[in-house]
N, C-alpha and C. Protein backbone atom coordinates (compact mmCIF):
# COMPACT_ATOMS: atom_id res chain seq x y z
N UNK A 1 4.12 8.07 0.30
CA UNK A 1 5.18 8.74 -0.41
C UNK A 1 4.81 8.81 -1.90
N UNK A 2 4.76 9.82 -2.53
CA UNK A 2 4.70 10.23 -3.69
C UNK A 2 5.85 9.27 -4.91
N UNK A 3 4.94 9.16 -5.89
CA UNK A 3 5.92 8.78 -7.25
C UNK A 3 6.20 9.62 -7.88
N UNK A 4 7.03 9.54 -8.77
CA UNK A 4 7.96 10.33 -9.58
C UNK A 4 8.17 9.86 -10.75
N UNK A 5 7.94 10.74 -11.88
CA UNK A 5 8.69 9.85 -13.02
C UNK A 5 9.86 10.50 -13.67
N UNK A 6 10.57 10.09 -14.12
CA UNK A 6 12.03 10.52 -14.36
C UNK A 6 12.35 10.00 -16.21
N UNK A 7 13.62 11.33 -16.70
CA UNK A 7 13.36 10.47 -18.13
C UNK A 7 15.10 10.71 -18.30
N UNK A 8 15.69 9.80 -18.81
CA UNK A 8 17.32 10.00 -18.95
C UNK A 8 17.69 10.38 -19.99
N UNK A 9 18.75 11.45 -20.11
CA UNK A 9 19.09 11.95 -21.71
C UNK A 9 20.29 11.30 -22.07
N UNK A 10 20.79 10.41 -21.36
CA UNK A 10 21.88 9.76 -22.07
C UNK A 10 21.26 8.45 -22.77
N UNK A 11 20.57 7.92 -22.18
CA UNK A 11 19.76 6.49 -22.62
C UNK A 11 18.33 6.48 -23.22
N UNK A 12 18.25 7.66 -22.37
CA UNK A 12 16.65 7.83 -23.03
C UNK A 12 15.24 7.05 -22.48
N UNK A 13 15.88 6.17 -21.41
CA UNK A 13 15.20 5.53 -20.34
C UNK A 13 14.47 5.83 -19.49
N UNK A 14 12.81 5.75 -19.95
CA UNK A 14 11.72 6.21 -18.38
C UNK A 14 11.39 5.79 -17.32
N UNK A 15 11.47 5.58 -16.00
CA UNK A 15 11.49 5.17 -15.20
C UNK A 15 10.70 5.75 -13.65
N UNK A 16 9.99 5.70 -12.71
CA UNK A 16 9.65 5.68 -11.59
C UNK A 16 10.01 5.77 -10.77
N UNK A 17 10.27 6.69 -9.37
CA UNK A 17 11.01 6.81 -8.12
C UNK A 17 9.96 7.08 -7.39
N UNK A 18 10.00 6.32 -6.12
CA UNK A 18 8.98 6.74 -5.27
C UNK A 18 9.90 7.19 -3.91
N UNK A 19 10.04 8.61 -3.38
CA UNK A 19 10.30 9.43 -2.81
C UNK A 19 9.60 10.86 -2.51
N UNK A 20 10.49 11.08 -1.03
CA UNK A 20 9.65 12.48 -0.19
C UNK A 20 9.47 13.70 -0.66
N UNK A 21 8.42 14.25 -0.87
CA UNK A 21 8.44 15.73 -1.57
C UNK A 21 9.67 16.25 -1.55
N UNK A 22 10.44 16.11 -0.12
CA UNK A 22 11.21 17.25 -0.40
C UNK A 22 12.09 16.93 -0.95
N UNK A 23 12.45 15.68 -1.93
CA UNK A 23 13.57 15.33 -2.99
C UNK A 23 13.03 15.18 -4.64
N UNK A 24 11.84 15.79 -4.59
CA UNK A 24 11.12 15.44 -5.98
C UNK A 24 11.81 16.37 -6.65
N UNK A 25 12.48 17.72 -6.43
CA UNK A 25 13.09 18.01 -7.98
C UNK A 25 14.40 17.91 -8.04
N UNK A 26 15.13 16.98 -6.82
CA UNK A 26 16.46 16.46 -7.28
C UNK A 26 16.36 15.23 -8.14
N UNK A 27 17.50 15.42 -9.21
CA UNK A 27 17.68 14.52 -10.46
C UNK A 27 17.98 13.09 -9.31
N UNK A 28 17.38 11.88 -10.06
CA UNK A 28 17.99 10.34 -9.70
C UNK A 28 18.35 9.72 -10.60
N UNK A 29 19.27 8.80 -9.98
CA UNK A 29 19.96 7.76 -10.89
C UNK A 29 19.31 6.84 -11.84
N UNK A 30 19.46 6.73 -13.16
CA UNK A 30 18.68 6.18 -14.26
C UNK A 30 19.35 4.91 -13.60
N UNK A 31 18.36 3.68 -13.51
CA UNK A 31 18.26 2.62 -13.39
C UNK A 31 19.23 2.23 -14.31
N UNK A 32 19.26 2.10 -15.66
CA UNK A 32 19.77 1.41 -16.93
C UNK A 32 21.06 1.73 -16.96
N UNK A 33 21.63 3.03 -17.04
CA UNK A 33 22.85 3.82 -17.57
C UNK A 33 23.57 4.76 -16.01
N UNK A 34 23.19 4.84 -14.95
CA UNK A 34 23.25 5.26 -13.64
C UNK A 34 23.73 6.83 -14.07
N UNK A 35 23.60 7.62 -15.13
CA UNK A 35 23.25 8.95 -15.64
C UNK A 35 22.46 9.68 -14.55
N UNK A 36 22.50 10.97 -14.39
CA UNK A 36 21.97 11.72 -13.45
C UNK A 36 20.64 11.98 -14.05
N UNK A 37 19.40 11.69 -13.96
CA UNK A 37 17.69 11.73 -14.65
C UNK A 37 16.85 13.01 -13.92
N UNK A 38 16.52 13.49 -15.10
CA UNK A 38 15.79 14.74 -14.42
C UNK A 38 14.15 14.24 -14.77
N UNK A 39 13.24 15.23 -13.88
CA UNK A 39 12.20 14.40 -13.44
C UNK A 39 11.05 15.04 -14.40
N UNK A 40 10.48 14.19 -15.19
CA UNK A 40 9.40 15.10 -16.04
C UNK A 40 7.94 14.89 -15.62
N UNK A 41 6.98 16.34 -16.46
CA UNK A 41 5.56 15.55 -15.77
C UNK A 41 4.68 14.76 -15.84
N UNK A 42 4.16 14.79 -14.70
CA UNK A 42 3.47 13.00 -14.78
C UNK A 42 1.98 13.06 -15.94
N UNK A 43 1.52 12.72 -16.38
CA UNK A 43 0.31 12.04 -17.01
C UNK A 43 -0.78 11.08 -16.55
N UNK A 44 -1.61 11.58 -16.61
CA UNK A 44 -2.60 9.95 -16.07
C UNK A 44 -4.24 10.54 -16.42
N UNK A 45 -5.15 9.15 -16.82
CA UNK A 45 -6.21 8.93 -17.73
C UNK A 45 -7.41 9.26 -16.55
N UNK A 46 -7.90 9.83 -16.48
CA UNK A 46 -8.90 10.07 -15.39
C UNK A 46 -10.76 9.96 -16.09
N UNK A 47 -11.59 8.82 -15.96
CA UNK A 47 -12.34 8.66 -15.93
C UNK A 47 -13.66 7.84 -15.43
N UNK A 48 -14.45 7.79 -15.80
CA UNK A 48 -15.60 7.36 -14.82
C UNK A 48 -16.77 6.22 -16.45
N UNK A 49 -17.55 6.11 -15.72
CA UNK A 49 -18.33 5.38 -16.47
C UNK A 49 -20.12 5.87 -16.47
N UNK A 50 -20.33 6.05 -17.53
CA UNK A 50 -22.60 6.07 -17.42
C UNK A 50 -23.04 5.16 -16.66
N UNK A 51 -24.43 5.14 -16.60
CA UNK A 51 -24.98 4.39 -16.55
C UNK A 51 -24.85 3.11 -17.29
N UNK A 52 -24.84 3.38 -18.31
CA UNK A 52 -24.60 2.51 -19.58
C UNK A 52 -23.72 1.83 -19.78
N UNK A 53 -22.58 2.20 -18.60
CA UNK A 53 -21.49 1.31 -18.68
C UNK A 53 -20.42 2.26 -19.81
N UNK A 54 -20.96 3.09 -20.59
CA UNK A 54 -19.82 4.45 -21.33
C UNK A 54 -18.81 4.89 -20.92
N UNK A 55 -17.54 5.16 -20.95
CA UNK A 55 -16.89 5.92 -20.24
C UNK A 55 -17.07 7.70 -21.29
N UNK A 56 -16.84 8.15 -19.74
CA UNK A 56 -16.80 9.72 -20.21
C UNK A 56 -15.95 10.52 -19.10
N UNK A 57 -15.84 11.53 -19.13
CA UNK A 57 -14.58 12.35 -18.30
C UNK A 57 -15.22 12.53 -16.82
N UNK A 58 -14.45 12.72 -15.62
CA UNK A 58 -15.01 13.21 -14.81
C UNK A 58 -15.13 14.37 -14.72
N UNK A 59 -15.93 14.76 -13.83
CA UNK A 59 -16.21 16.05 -13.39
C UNK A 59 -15.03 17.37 -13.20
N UNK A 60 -15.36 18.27 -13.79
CA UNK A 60 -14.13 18.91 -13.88
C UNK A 60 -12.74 18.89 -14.30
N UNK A 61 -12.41 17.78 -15.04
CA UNK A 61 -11.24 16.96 -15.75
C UNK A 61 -10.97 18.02 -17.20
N UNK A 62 -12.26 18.07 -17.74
CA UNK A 62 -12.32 18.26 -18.96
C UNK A 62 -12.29 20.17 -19.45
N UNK A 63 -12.35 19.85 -20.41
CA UNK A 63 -12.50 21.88 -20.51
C UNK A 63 -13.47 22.45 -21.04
N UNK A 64 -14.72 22.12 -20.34
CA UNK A 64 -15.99 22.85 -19.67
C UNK A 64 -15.50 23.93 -18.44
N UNK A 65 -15.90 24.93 -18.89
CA UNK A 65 -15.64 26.21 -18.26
C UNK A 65 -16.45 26.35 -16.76
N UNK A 66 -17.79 25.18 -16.58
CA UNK A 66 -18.46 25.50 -15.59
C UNK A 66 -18.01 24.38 -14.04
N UNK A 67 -17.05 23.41 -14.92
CA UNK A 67 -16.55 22.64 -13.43
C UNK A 67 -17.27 21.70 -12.64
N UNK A 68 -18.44 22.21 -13.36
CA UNK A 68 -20.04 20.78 -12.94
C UNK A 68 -20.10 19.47 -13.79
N UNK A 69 -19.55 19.53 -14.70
CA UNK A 69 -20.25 18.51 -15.56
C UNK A 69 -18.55 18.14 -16.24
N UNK A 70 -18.98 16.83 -16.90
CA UNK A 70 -17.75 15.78 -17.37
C UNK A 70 -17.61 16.50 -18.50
N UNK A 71 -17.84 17.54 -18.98
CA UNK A 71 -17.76 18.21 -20.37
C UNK A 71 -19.07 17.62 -21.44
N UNK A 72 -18.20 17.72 -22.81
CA UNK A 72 -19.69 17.12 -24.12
C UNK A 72 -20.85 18.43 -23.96
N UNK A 73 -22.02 17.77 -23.72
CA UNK A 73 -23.27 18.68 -23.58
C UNK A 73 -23.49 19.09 -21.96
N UNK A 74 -23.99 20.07 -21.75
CA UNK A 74 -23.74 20.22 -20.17
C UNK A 74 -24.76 21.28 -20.44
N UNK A 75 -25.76 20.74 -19.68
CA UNK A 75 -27.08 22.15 -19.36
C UNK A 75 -26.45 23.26 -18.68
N UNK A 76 -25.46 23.26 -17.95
CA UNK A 76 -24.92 24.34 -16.97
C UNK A 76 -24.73 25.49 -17.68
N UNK A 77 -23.54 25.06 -18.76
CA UNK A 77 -22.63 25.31 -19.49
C UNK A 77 -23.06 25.71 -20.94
N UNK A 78 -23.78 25.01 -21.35
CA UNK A 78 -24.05 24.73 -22.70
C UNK A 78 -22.45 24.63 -23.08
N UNK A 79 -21.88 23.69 -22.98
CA UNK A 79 -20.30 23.10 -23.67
C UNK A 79 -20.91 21.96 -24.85
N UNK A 80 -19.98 21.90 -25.58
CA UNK A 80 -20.24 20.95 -26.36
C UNK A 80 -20.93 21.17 -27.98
């Protein structure tokens, strides 16, 4: 089952629901203030590591136009 994150305009409180697609764009009850919470979008850090132990973007994450490469310098592409 999918998570959800939710943000309340009476409290202003962010919070998590984990429920079935087919209730993801009904509003839920703010934990804090029990206000009706509408559901905003999610965010999240997507990366990988070099050889070297570096982190850099994965593949196709980034906005390199060619979809091969983690972005920066990219022989494909010439990005960067």
């Amino acid at each position: 089952m999918p998570i959800y994150e939710y943000s309340c305009h009476q409290c202003t409180s962010k919070f998590e629901v984990m429920r079935p697609f087919s209730q993801s764009s009904v509003p839920a009850p703010c934990p804090t203030c029990k206000s009706s919470a509408e559901r905003i979008p999610s965010t999240f850090a997507c990366f990988t590591t070099s050889a070297g132990g570096a982190a850099m973007p994965v593949a196709g994450t980034s906005s390199c136009s060619c979809g091969s490469c983690g972005g920066g310098s990219c022989g494909t592409c010439h990005a960067g």
